[in-house]
PDB file of N, CA and C in Angstrom:
ATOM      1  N   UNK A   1     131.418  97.514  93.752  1.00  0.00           N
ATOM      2  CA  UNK A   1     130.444  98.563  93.666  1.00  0.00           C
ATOM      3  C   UNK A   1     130.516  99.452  94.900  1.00  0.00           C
ATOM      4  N   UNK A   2     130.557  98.716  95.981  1.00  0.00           N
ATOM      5  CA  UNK A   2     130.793  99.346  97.287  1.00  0.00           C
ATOM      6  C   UNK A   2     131.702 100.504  97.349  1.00  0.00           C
ATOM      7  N   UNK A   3     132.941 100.030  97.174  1.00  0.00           N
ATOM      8  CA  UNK A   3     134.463 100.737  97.016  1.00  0.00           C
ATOM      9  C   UNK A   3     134.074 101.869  96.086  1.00  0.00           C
ATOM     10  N   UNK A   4     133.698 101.514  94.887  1.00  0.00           N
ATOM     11  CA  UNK A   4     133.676 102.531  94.111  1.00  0.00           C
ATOM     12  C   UNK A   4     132.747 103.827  94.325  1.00  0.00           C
ATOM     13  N   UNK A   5     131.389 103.724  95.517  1.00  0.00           N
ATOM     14  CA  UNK A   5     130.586 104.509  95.134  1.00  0.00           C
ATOM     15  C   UNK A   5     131.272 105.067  96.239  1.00  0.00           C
ATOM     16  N   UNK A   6     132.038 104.787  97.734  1.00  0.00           N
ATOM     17  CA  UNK A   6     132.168 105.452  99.269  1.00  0.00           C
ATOM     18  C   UNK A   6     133.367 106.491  98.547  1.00  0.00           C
ATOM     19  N   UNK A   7     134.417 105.675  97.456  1.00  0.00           N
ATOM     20  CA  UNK A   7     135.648 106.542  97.036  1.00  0.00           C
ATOM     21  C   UNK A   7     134.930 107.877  96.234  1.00  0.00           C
ATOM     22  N   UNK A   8     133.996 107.427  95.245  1.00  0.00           N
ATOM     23  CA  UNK A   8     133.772 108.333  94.415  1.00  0.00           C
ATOM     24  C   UNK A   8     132.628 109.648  95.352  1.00  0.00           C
ATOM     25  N   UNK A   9     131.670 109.084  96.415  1.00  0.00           N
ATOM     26  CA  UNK A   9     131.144 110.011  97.059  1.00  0.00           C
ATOM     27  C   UNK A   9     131.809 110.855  98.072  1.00  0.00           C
ATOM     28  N   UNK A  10     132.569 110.036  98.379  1.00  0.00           N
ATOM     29  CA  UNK A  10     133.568 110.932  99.479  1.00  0.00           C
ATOM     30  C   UNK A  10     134.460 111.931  98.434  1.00  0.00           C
ATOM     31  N   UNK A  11     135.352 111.859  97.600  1.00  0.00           N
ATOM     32  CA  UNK A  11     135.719 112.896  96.878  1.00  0.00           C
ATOM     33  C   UNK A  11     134.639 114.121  96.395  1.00  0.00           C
ATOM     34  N   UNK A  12     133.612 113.209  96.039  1.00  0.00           N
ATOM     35  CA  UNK A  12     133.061 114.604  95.322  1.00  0.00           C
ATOM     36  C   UNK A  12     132.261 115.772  96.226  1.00  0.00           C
ATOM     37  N   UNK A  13     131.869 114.364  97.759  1.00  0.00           N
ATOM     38  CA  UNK A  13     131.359 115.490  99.186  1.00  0.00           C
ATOM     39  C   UNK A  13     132.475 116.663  99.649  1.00  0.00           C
ATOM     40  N   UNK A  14     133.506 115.879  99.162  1.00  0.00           N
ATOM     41  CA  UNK A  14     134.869 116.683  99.983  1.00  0.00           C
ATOM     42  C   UNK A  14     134.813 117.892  99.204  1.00  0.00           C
ATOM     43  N   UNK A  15     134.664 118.087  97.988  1.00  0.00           N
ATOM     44  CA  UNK A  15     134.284 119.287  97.133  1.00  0.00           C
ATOM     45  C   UNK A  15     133.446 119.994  97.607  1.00  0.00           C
ATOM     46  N   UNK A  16     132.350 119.898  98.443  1.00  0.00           N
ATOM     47  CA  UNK A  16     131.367 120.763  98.803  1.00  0.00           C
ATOM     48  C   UNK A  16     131.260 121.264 100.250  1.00  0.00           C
ATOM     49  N   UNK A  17     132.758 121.323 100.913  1.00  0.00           N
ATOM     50  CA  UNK A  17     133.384 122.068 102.076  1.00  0.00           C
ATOM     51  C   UNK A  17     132.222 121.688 103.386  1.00  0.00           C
ATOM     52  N   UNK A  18     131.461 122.495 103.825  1.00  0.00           N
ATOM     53  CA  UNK A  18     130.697 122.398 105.082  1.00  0.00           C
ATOM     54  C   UNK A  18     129.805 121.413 104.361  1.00  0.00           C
ATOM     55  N   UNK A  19     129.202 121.753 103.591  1.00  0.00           N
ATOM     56  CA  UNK A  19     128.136 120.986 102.936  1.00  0.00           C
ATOM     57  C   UNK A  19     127.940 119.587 102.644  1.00  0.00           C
ATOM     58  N   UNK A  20     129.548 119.100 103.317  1.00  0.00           N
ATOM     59  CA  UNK A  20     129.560 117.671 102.491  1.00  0.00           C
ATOM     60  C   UNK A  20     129.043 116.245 103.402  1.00  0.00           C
ATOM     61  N   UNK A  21     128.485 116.884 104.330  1.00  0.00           N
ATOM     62  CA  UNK A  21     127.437 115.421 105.163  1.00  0.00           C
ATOM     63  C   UNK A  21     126.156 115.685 104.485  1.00  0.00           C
ATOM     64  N   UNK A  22     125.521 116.570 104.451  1.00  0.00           N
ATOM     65  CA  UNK A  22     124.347 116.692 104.108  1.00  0.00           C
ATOM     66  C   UNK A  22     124.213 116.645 102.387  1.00  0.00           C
ATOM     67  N   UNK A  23     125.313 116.534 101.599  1.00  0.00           N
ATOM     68  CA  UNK A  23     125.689 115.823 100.277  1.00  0.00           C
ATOM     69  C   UNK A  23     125.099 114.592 100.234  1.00  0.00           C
ATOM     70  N   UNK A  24     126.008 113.827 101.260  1.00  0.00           N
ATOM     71  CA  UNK A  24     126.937 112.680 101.240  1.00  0.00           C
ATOM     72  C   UNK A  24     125.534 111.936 101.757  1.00  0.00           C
ATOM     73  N   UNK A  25     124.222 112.451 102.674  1.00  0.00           N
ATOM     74  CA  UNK A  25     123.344 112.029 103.534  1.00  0.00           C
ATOM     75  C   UNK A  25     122.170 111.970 101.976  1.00  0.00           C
ATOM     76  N   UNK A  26     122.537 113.139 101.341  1.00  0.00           N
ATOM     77  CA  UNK A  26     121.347 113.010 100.145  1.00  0.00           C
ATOM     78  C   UNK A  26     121.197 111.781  98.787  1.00  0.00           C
ATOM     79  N   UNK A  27     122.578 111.903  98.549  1.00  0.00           N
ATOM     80  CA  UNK A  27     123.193 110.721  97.949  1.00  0.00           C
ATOM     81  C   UNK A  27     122.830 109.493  98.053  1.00  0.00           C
ATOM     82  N   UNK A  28     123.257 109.427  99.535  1.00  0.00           N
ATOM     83  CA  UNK A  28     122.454 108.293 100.170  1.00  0.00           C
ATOM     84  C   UNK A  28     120.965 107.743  99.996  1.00  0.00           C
ATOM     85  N   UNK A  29     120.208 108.704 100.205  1.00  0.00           N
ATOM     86  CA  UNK A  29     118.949 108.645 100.445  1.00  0.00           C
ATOM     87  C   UNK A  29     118.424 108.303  98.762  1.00  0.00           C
ATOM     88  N   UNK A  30     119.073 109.309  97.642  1.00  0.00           N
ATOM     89  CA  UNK A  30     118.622 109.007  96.347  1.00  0.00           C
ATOM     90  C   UNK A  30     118.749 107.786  95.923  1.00  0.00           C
ATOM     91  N   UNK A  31     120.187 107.221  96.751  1.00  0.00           N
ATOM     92  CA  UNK A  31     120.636 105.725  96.212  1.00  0.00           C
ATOM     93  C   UNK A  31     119.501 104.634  96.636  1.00  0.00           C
ATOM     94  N   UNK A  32     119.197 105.074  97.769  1.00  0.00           N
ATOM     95  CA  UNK A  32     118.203 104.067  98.268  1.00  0.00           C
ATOM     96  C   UNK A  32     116.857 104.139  97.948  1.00  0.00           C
ATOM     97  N   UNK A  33     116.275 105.279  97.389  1.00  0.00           N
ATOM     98  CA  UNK A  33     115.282 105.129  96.759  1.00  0.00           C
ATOM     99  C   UNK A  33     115.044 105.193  94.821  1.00  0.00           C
ATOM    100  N   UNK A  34     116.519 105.358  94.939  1.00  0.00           N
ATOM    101  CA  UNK A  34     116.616 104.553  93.301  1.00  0.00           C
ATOM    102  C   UNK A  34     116.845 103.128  93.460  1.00  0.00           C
ATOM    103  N   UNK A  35     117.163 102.404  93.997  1.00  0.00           N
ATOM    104  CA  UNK A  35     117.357 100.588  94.342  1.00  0.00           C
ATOM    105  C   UNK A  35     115.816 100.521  94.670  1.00  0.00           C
ATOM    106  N   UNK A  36     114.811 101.231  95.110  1.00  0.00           N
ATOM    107  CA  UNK A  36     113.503 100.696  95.722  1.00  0.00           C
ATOM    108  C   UNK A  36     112.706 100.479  94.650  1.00  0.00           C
ATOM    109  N   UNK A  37     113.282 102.084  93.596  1.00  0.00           N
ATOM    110  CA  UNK A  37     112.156 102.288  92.881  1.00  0.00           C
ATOM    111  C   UNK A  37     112.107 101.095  91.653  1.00  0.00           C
ATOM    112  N   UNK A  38     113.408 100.985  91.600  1.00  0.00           N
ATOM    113  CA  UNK A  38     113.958  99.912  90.615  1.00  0.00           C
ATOM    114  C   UNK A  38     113.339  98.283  90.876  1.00  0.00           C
ATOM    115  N   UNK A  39     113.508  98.064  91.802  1.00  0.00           N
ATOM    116  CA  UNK A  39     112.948  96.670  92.716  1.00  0.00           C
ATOM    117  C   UNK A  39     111.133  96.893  91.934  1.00  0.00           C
ATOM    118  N   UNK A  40     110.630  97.977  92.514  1.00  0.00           N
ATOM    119  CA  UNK A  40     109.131  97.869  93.094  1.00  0.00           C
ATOM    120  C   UNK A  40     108.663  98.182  90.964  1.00  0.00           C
ATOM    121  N   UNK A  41     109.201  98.723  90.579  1.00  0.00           N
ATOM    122  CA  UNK A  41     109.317  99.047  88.856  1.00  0.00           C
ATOM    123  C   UNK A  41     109.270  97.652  88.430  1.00  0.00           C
ATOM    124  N   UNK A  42     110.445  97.029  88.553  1.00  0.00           N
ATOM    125  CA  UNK A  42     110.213  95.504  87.918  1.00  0.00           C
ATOM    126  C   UNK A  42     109.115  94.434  88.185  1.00  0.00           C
ATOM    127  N   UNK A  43     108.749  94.964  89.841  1.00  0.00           N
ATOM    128  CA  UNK A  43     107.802  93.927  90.029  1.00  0.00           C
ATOM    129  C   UNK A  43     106.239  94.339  89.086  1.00  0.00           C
ATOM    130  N   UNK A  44     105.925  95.455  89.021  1.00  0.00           N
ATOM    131  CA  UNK A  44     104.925  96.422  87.868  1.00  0.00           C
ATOM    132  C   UNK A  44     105.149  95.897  86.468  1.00  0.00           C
ATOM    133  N   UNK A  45     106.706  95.893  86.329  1.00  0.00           N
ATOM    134  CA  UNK A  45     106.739  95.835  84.605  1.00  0.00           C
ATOM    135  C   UNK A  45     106.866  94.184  84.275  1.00  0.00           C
ATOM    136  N   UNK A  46     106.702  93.444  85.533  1.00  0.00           N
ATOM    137  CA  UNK A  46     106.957  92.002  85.146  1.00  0.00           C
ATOM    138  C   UNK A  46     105.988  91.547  83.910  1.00  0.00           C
ATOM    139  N   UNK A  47     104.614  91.472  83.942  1.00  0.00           N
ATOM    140  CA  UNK A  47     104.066  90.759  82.800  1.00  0.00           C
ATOM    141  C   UNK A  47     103.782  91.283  82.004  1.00  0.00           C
ATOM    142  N   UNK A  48     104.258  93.184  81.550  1.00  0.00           N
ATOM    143  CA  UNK A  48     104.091  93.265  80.335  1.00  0.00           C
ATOM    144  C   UNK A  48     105.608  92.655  79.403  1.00  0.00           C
ATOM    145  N   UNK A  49     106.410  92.826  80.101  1.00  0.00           N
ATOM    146  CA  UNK A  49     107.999  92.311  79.698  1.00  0.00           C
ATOM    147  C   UNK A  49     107.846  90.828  79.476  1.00  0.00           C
ATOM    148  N   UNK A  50     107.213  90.277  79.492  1.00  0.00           N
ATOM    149  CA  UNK A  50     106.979  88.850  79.560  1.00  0.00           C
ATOM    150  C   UNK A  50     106.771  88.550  78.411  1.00  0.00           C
ATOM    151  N   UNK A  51     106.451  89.575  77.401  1.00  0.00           N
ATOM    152  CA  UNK A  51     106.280  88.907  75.860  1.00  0.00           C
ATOM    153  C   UNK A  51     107.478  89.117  75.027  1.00  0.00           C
ATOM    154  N   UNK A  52     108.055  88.519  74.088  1.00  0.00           N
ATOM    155  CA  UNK A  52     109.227  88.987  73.457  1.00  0.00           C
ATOM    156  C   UNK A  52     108.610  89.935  72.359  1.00  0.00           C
ATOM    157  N   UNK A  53     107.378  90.620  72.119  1.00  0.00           N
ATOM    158  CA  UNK A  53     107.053  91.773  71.258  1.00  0.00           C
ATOM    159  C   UNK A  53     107.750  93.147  72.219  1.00  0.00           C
ATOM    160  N   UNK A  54     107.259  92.580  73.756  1.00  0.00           N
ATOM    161  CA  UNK A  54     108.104  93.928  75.142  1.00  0.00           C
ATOM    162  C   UNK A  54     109.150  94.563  74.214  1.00  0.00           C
ATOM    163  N   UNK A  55     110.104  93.245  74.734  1.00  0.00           N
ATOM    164  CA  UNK A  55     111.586  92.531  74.666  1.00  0.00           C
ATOM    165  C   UNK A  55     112.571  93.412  73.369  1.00  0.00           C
ATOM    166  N   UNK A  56     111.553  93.320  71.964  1.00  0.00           N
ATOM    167  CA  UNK A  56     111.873  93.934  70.754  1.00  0.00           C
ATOM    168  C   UNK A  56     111.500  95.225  70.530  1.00  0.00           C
ATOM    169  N   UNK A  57     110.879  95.987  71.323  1.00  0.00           N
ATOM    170  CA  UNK A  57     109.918  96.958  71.364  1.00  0.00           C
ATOM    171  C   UNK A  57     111.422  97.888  72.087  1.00  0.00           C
ATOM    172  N   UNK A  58     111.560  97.094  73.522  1.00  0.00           N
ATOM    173  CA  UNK A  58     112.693  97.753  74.721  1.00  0.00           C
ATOM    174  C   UNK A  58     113.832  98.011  73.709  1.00  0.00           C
ATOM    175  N   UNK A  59     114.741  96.821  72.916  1.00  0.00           N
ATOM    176  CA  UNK A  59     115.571  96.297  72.280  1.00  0.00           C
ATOM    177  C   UNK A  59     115.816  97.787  71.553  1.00  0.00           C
ATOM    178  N   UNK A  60     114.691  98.382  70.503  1.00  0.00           N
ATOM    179  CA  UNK A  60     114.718  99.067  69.707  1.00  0.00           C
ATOM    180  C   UNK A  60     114.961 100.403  70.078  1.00  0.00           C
ATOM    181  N   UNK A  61     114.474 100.308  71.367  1.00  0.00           N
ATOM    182  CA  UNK A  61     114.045 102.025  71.848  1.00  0.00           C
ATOM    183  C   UNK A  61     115.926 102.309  72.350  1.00  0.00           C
ATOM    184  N   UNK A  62     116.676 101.375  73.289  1.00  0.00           N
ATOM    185  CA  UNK A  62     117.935 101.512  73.794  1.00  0.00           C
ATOM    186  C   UNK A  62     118.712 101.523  72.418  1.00  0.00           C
ATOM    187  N   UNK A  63     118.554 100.663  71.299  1.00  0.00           N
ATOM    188  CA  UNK A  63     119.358 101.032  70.379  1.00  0.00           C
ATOM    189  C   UNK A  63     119.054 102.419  69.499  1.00  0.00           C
ATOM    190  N   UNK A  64     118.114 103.367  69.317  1.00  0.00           N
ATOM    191  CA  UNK A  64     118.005 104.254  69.216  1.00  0.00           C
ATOM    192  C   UNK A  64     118.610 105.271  69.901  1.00  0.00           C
ATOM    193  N   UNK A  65     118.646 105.077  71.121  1.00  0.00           N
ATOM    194  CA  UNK A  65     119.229 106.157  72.459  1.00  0.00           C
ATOM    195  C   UNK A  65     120.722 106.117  72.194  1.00  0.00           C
ATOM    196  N   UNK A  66     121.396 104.647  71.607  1.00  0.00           N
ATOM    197  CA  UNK A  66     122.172 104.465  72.024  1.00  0.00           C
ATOM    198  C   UNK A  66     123.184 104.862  70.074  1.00  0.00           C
ATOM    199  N   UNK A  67     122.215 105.220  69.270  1.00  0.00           N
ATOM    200  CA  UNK A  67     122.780 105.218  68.191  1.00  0.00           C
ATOM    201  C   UNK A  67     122.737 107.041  68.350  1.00  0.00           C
ATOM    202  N   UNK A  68     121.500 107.612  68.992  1.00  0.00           N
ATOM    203  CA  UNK A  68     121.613 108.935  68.640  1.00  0.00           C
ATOM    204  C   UNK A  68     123.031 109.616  69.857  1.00  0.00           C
ATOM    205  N   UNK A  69     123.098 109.480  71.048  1.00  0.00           N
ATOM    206  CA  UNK A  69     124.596 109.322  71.551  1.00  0.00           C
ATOM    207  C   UNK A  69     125.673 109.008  70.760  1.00  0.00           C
ATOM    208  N   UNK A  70     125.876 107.846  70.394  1.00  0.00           N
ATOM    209  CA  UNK A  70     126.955 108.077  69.360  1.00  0.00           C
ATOM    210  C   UNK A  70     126.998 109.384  68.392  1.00  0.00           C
ATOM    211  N   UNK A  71     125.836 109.137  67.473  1.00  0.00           N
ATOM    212  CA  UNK A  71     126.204 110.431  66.792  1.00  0.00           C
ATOM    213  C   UNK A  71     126.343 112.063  67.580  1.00  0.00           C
ATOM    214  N   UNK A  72     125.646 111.765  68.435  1.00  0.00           N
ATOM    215  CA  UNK A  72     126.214 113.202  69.067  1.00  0.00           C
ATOM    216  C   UNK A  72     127.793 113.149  69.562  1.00  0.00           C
ATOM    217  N   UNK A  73     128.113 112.179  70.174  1.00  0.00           N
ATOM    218  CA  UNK A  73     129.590 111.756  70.192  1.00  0.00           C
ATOM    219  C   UNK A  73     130.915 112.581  69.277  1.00  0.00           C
ATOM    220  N   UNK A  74     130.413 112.116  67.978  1.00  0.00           N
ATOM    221  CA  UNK A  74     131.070 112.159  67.045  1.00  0.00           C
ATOM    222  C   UNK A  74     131.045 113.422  66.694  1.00  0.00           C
ATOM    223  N   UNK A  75     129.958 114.355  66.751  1.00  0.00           N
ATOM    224  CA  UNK A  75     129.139 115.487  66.109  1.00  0.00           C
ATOM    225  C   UNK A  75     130.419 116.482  66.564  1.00  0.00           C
ATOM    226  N   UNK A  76     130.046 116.226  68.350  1.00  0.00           N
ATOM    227  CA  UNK A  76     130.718 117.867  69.074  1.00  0.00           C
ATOM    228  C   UNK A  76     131.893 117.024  69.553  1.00  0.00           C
TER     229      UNK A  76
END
């Protein structure tokens, strides 16, 4: 995960000429407060997820997302 995010951020900072510390610094900062928000989210969503009605409820909603993507896939 490491490797992949320093290779893939450093190429795409290198794209943005002067700009690319203060990219590369934002990136950063989003990464780390997407890992927080994610952490501090689960600890919130722990006991409604705790029922398998959650579980089938979650189940349904990602296979929806994940059926209407496909068809757009296919579409264009």
């Amino acid at each position: 995960m490491y490797l992949d995010t320093v290779f893939m951020l450093g190429s795409i900072a290198n794209s943005h000429g002067e700009g690319r510390w203060a990219f590369a610094a934002g990136a950063g900062a989003a990464s780390i407060l997407w890992f927080f928000a994610l952490a501090y989210g689960a600890r919130l969503l722990g006991r409604v997820l705790a029922s398998p009605r959650a579980w089938r409820v979650l189940d349904t909603v990602i296979a929806v997302v994940m059926i209407a993507l496909g068809i757009s896939l296919v579409l264009h």
